[in-house]
Protein backbone atom coordinates (compact mmCIF):
# COMPACT_ATOMS: atom_id res chain seq x y z
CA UNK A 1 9.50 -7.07 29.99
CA UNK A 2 9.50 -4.02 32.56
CA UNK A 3 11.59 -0.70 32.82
CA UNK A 4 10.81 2.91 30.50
CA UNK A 5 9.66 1.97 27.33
CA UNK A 6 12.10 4.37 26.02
CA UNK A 7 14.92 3.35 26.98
CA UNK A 8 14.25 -0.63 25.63
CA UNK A 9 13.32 1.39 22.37
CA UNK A 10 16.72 3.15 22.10
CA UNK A 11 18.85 0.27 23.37
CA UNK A 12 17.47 -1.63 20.74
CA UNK A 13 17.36 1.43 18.18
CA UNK A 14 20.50 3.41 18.10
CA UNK A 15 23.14 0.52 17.47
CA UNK A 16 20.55 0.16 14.58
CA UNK A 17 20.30 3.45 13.19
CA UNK A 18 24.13 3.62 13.56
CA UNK A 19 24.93 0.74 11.29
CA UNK A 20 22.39 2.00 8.92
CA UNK A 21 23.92 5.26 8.47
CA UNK A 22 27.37 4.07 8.08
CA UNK A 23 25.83 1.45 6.15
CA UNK A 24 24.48 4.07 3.49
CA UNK A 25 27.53 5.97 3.65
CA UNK A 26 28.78 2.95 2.02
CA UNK A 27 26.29 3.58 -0.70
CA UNK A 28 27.00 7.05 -0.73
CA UNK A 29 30.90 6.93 -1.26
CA UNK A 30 30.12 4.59 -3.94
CA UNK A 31 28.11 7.74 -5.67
CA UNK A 32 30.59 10.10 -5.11
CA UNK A 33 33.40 7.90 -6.21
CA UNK A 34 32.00 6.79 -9.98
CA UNK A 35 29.84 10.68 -10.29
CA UNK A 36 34.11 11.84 -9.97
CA UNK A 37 35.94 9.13 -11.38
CA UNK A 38 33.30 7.73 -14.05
CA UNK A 39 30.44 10.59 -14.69
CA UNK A 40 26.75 11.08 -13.90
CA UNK A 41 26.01 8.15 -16.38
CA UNK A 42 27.65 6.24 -13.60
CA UNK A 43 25.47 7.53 -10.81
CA UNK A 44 22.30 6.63 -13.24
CA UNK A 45 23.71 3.30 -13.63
CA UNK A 46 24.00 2.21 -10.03
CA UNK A 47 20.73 3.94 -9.01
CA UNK A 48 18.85 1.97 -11.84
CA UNK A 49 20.31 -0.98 -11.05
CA UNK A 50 19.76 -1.12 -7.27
CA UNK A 51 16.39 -0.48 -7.85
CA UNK A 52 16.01 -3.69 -9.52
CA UNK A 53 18.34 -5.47 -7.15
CA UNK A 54 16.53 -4.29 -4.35
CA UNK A 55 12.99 -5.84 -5.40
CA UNK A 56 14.64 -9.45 -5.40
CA UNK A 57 16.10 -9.09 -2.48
CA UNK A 58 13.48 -7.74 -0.54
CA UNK A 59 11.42 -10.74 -1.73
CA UNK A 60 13.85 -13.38 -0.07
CA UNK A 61 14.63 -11.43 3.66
CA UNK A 62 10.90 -10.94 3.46
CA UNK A 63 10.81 -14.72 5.44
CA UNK A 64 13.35 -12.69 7.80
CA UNK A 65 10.42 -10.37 8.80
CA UNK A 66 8.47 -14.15 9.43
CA UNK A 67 11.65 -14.88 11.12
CA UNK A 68 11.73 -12.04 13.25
CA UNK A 69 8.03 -12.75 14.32
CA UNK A 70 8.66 -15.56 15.90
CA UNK A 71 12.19 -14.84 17.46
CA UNK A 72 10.72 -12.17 19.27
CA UNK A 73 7.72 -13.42 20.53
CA UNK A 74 9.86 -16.80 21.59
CA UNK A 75 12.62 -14.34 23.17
CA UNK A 76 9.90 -12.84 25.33
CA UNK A 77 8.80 -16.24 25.98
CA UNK A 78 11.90 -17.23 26.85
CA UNK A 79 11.71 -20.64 24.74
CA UNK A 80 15.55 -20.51 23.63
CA UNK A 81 15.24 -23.48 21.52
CA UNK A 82 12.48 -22.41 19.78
CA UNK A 83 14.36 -19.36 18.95
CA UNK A 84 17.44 -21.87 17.36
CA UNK A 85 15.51 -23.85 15.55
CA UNK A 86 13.51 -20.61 13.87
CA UNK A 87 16.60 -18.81 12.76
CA UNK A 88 18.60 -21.95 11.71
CA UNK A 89 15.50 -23.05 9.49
CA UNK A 90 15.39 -19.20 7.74
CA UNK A 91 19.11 -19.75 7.06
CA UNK A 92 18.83 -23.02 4.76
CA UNK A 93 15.56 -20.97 3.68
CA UNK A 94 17.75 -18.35 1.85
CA UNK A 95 20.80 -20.17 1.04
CA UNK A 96 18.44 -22.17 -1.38
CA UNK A 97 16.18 -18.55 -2.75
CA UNK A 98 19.21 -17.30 -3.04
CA UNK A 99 21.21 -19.68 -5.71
CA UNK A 100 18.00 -19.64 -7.82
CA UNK A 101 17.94 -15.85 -7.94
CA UNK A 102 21.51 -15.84 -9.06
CA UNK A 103 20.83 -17.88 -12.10
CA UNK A 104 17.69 -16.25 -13.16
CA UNK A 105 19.11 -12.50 -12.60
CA UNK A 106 22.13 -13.01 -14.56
CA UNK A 107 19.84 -13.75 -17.55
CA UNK A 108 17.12 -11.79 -17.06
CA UNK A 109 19.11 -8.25 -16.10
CA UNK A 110 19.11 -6.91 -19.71
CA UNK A 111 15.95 -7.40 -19.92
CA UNK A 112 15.38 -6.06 -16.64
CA UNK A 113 17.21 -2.72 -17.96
CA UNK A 114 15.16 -2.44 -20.81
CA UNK A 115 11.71 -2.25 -19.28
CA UNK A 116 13.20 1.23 -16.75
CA UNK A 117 14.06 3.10 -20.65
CA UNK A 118 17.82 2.83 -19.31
CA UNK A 119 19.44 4.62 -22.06
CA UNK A 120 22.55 3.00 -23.94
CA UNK A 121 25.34 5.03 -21.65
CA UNK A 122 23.12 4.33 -18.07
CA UNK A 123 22.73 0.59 -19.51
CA UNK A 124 26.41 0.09 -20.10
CA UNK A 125 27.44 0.56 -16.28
CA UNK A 126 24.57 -0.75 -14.74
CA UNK A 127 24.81 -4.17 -16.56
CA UNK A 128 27.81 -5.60 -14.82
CA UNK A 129 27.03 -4.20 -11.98
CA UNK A 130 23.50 -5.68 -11.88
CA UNK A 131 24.98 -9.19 -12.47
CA UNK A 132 27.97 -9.31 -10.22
CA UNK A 133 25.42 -8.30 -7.74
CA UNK A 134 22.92 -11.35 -8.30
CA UNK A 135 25.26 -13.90 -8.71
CA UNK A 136 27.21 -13.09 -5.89
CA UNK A 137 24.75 -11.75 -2.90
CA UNK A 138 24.37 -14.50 -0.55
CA UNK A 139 26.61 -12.97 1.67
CA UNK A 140 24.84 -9.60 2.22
CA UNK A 141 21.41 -11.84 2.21
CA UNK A 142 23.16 -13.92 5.18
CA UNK A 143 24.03 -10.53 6.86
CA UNK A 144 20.54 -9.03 6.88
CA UNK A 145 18.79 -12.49 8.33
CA UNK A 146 21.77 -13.07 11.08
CA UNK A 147 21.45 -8.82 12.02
CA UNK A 148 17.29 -9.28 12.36
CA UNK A 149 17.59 -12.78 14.01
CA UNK A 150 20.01 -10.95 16.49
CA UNK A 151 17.91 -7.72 17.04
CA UNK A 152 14.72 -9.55 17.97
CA UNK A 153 16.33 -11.25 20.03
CA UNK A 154 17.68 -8.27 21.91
CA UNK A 155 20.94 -8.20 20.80
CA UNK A 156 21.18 -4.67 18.64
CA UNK A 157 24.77 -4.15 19.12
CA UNK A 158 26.97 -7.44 17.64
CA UNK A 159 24.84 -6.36 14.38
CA UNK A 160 25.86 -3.22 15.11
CA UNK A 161 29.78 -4.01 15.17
CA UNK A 162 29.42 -6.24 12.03
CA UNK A 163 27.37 -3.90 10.11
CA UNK A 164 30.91 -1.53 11.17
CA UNK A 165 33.04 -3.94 10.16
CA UNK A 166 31.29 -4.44 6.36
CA UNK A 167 30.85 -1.30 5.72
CA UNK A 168 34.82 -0.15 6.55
CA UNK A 169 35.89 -3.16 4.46
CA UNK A 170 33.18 -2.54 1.51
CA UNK A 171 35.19 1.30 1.07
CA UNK A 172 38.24 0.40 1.43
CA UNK A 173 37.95 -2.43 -1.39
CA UNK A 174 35.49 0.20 -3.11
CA UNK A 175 38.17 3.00 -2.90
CA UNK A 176 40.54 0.43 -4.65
CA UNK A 177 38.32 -1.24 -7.46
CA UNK A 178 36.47 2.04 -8.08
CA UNK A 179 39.43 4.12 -9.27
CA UNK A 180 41.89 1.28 -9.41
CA UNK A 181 45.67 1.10 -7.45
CA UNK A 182 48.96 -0.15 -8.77
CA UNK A 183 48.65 -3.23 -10.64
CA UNK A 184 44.78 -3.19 -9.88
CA UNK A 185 42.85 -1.85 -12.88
CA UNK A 186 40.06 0.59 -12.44
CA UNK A 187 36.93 -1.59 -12.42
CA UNK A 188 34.40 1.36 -12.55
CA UNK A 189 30.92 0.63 -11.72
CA UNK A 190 31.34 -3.12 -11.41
CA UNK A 191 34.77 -2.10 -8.61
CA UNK A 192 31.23 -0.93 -6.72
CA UNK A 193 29.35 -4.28 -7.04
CA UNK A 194 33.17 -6.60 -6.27
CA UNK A 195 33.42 -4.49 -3.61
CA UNK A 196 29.83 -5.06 -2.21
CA UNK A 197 29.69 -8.72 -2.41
CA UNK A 198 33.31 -9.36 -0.97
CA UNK A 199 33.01 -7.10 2.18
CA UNK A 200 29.41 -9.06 2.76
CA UNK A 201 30.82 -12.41 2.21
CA UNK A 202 33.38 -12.34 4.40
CA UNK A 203 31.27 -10.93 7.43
CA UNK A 204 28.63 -13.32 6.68
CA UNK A 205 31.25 -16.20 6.65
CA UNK A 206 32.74 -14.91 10.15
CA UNK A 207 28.97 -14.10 11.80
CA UNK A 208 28.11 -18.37 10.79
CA UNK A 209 31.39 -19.56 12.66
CA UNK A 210 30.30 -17.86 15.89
CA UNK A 211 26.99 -19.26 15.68
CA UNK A 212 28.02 -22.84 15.24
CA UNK A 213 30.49 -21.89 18.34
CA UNK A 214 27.21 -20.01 20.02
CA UNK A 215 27.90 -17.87 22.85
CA UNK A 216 25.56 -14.97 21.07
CA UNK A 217 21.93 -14.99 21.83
CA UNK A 218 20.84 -16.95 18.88
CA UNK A 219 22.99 -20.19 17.30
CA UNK A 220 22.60 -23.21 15.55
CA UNK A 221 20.23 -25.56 17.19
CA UNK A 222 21.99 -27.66 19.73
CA UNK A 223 19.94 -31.17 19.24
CA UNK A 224 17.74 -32.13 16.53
CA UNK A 225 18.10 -32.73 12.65
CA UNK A 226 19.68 -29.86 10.40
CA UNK A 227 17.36 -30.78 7.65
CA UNK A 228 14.77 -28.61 6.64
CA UNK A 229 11.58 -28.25 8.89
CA UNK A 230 8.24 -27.76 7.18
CA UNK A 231 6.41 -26.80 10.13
CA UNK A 232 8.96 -23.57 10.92
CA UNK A 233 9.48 -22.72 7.14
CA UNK A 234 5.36 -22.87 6.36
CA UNK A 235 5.44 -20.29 9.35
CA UNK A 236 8.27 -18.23 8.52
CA UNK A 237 5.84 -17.71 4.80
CA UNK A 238 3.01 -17.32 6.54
CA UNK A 239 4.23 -14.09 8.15
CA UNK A 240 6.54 -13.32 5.84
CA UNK A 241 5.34 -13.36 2.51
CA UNK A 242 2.92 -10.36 2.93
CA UNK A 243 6.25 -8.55 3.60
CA UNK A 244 7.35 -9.69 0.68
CA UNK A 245 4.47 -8.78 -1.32
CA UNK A 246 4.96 -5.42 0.04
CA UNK A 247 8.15 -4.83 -1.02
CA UNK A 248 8.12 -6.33 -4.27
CA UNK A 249 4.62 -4.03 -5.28
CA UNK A 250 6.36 -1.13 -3.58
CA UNK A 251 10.03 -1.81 -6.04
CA UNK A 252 7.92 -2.33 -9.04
CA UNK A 253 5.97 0.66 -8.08
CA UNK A 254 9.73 2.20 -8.19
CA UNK A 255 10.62 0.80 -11.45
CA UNK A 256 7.41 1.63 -12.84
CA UNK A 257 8.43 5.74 -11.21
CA UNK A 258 11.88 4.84 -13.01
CA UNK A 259 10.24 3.79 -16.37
CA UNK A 260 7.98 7.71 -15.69
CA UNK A 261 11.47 9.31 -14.94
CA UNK A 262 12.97 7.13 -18.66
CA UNK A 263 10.44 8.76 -20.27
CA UNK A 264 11.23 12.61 -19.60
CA UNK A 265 13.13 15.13 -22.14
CA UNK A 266 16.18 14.62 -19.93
CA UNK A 267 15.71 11.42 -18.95
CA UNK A 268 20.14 10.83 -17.98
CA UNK A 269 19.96 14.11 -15.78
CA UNK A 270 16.90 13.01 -13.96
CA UNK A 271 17.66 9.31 -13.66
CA UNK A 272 20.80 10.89 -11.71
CA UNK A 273 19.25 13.36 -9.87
CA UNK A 274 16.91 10.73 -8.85
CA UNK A 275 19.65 8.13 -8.29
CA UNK A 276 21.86 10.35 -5.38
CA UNK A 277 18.66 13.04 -4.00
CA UNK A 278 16.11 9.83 -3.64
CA UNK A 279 18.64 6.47 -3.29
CA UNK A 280 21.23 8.05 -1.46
CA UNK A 281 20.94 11.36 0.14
CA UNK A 282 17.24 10.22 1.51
CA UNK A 283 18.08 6.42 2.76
CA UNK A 284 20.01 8.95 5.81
CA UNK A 285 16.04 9.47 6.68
CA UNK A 286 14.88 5.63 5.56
CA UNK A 287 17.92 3.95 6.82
CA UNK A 288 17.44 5.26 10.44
CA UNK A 289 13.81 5.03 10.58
CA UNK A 290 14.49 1.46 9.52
CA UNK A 291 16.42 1.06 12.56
CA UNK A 292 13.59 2.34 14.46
CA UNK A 293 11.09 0.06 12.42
CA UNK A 294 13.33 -2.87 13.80
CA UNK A 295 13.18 -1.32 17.38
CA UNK A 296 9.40 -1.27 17.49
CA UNK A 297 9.25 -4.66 15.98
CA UNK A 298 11.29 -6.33 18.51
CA UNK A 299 9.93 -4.71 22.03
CA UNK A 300 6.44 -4.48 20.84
CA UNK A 301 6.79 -8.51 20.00
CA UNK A 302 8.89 -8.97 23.20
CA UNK A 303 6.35 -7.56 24.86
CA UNK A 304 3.45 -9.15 23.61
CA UNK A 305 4.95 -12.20 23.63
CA UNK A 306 5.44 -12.01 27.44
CA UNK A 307 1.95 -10.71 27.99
CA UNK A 308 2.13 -6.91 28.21
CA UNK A 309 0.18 -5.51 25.12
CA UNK A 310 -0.42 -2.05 26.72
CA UNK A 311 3.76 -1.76 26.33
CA UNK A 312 3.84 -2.75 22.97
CA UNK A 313 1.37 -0.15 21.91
CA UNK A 314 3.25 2.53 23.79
CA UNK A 315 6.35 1.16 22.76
CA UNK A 316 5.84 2.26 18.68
CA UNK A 317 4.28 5.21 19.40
CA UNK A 318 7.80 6.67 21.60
CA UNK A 319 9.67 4.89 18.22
CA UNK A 320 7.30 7.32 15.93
CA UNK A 321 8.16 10.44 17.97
CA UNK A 322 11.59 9.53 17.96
CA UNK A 323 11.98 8.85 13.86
CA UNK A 324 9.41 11.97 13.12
CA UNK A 325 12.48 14.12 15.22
CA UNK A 326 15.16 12.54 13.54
CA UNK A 327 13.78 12.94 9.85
CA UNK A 328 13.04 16.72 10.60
CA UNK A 329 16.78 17.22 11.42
CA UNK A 330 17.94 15.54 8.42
CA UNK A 331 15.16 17.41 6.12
CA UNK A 332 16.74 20.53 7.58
CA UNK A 333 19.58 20.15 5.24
CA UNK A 334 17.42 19.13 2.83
CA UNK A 335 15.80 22.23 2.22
CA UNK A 336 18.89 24.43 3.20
CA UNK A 337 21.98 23.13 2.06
CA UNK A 338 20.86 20.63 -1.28
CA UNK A 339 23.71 22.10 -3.35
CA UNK A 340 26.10 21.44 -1.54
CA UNK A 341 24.88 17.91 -0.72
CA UNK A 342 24.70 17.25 -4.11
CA UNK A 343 28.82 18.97 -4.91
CA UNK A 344 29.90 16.25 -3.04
CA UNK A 345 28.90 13.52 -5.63
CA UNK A 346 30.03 15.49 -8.30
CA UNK A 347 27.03 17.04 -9.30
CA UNK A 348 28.29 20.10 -11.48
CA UNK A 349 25.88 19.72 -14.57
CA UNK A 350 23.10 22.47 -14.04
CA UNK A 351 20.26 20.13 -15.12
CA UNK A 352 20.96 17.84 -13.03
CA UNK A 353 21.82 20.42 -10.00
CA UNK A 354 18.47 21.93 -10.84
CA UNK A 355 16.48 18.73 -10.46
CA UNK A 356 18.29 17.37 -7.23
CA UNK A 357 17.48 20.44 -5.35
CA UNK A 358 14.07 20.23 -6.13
CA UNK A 359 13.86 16.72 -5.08
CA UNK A 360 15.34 17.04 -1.98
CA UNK A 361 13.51 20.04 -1.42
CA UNK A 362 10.39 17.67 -1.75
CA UNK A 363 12.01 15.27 0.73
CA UNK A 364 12.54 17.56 3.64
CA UNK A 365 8.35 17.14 4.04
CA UNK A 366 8.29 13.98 2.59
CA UNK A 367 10.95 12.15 5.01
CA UNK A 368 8.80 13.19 8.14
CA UNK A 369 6.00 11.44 6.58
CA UNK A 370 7.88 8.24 5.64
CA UNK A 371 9.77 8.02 9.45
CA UNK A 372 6.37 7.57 10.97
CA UNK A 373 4.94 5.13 8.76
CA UNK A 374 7.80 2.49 8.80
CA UNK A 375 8.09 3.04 12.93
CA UNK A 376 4.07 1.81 12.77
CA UNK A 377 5.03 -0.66 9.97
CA UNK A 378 7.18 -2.32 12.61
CA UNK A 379 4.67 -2.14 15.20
CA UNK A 380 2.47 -3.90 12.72
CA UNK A 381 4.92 -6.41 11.71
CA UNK A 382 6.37 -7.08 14.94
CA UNK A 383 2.97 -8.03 17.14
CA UNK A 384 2.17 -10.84 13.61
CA UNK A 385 -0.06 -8.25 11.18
CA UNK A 386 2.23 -8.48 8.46
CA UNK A 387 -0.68 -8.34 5.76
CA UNK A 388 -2.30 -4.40 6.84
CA UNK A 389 1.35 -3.05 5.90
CA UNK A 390 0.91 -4.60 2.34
CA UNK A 391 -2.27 -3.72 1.43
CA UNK A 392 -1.30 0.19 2.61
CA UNK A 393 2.15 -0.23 0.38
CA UNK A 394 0.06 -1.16 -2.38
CA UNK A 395 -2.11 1.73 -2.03
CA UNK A 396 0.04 4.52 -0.96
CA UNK A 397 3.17 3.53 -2.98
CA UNK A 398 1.95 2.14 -6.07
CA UNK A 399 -1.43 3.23 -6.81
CA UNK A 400 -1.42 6.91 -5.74
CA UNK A 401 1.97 7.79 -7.06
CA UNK A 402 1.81 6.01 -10.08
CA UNK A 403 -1.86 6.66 -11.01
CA UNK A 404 -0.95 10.62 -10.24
CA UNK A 405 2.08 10.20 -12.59
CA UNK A 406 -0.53 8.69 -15.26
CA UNK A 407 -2.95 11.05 -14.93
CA UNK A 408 -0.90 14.10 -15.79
CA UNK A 409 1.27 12.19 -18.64
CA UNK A 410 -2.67 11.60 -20.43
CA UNK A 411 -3.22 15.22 -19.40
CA UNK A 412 -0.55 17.09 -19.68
CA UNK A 413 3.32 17.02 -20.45
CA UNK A 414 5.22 15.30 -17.25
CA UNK A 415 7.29 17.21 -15.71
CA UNK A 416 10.18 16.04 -13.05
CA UNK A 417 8.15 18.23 -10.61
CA UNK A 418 5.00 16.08 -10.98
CA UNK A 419 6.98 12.71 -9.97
CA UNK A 420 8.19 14.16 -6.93
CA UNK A 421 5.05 15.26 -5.78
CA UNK A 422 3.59 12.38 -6.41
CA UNK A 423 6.10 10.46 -3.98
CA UNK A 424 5.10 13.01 -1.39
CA UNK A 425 1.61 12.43 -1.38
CA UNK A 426 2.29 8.32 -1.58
CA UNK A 427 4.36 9.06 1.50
CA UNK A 428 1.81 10.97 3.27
CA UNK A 429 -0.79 8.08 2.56
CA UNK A 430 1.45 5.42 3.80
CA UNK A 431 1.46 7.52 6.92
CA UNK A 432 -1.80 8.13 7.45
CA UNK A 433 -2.80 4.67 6.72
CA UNK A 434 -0.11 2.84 9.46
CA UNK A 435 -1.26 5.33 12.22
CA UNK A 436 -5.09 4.25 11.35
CA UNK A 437 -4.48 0.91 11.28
CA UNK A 438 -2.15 -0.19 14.18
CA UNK A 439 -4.19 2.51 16.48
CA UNK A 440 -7.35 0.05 15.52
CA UNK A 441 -5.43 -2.71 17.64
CA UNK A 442 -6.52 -5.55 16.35
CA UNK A 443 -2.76 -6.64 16.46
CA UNK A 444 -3.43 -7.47 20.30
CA UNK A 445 -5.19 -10.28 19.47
CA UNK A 446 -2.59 -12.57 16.87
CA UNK A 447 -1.68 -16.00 17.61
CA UNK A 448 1.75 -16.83 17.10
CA UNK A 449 3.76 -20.19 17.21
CA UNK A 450 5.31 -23.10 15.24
CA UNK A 451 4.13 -26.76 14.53
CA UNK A 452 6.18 -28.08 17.25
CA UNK A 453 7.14 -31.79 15.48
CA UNK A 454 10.00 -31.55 14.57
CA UNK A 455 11.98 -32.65 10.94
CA UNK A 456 13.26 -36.10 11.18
């Protein structure tokens, strides 16, 4: 590992942070498609429901964080076959997480719905949606493990290009099911979720069949058993399940925030608001720091696996600069231009105008905050300390937000205001916390490898 740290940051980074923001302009044409074609009770509906979707899934491709561990420290190794026999064993990993999450989501989604205070119209069109999504999301679950397994390996941009391809195909059959064409009926909400898990399936499908063929820097193992491995899959739990932790606290800290937001006089308006200012309009600031989490996961790991610790620590702190920049352009229209971000999903009704502006408002500080910590998150996660990022989710996006939102609900009357300051101080903690921590460097020292017997 040698050259500017920079530049091994941005190669990896920018194909990334591409395929993230066309991938949440997928998201976002959804939005503007059912707020125009449907109504705001549509916009409600999807938000809610993602945010339940979202905590499952985050639980399964938390093994590809373990995954991506140990791809990148065996890439900067340069033990191919270790690398193989890793990615192959998260593969079967999901396949089998994910048909048991199918079955129990269907069932429990109404449920599910309930417990955010959904109300009857927001429950309606999230419902289908919810359970199309869970019963048919291997494909998108396949996508995320193959586009990590790739990008720690140091391969950013065939992710990249298949992350272009899904998302062109998931708007193009969204376009269709949404608002419905010739013979095709209108399919509403649930037109968003057939979309979704066709345009995933199908890249998914074509991403496997190249890496049986191999060719790309990571492919099936070429000798050996294709049963499961103990020794890899303890591992890819070992480093993974923290993440997973993480992001289930930090979801049901969100549905929790959704249950606060249920509970207001205009609960509908604010759900909405909440739905395109916070799930949509801000994943342009989480989406792309994302891609720069992944960035200073991989050369930080890269370079720690091949001996250079002194690179990996520089290495996150360029990715923090470069995600604290990028999230102060974006907040810029933020704080300028939120009405007109908000026009384009349809947002006429004044109450919910009112609210989105103030939210995104909010966000313009609050997406500074939140680029730095997941850019140190990486760091952390990359270099094997997968458990300090959990414990600060915990305590910056669960227990500050949540117990602020508490305390003036016992005190006072909640207001919308009061929620969104609360996720700008949780943000700000989160910050604070990752800086602390992976400047501590205790990181340096991690052991990382595999039981190297392998399944028979």
């Amino acid at each position: 590992m040698s050259g500017p740290l920079s530049r091994a940051v941005w190669k990896i980074a920018w194909p990334t942070m591409l395929t993230n923001i066309i991938g949440g302009a997928q998201g976002i044409v959804d939005h503007v498609m059912v707020g125009h074609y449907v109504g705001f009770a549509a916009n409600a509906g999807i938000g809610v429901a993602g945010q339940i979707m979202i905590i499952v899934i985050i639980f399964i491709t938390s093994l590809f964080t373990g995954m991506s561990v140990l791809v990148a420290r065996f890439a900067g190794a340069g033990d191919e076959d270790k690398v193989d026999r890793v990615v192959y064993q998260a593969l079967i990993t999901a396949i089998a997480m994910s048909l048991a999450m199918a079955a129990i989501g269907y069932f429990a989604a109404p449920a599910l719905l309930a417990f955010v205070n959904a109300e009857p119209a927001v429950r309606a069109e999230a419902l289908p949606y919810l359970r199309i999504m869970f019963l048919f999301s291997l494909g998108m679950l396949l996508f995320f493990m193959l586009s990590g397994a790739l990008r720690s390996a140091g391969d950013a941009r065939t992710p990249m290009v298949l992350g272009i391809a899904m998302t062109v195909l998931n708007i193009g059959l969204n376009v269709v099911l949404i608002r419905g064409l010739g013979p095709i009926p209108a399919y509403g909400t649930a037109g968003a979720a057939i979309g979704t898990v066709l345009a995933s399936s199908l890249v998914a499908g074509y991403a496997l069949v190249q890496m049986k063929r191999g060719g790309w820097v990571v492919s099936f193992p070429k000798r050996g058993a294709y049963g499961p491995d103990w020794g890899i899959i303890k591992a890819l739990f070992r480093f993974g399940l923290p993440t997973g932790i993480q992001g289930i606290a930090m979801n049901i800290g969100g549905l929790f925030m959704l249950a606060f937001i249920g509970s207001l006089a205009q609960s509908a308006a604010a759900q909405a608001a909440f739905a395109v200012s916070y799930s949509q309009l801000f994943s342009l600031i989480t989406w792309t720091s994302v891609g720069l989490m992944g960035a200073a996961a991989a050369v930080a790991g890269q370079n720690l696996g091949a001996g250079h610790p002194d690179r990996a620590d520089e290495a996150v702190h360029v990715a923090a600069r470069i995600g604290a920049a990028g999230a102060a352009f974006i907040g810029i229209f933020f704080l300028f231009f939120p009405r007109q971000l908000l026009a384009a999903f349809g947002m006429n009704e004044p109450v919910v105008v009112e609210l989105g502006v103030q939210l995104l408002r909010v966000l313009s500080l609050s997406g500074i905050f939140i680029a730095i910590a997941l850019t140190y998150t990486g760091g952390l996660q990359g270099t094997g300390d997968t458990k300090s990022p959990l414990y600060i989710s915990v305590v910056s996006q669960v227990l500050v937000p949540l117990g602020i939102c508490y305390t003036i609900d016992l005190a006072w009357t909640l207001q919308p205001l009061h929620i969104w300051i609360a996720i700008l101080i949780g943000h700000a903690t989160r910050c604070t916390l990752s800086v602390i921590r992976f400047n501590q460097g205790k990181w340096r020292h991690i052991s990382v490898d595999i039981d190297d017997r392998r399944a028979s």
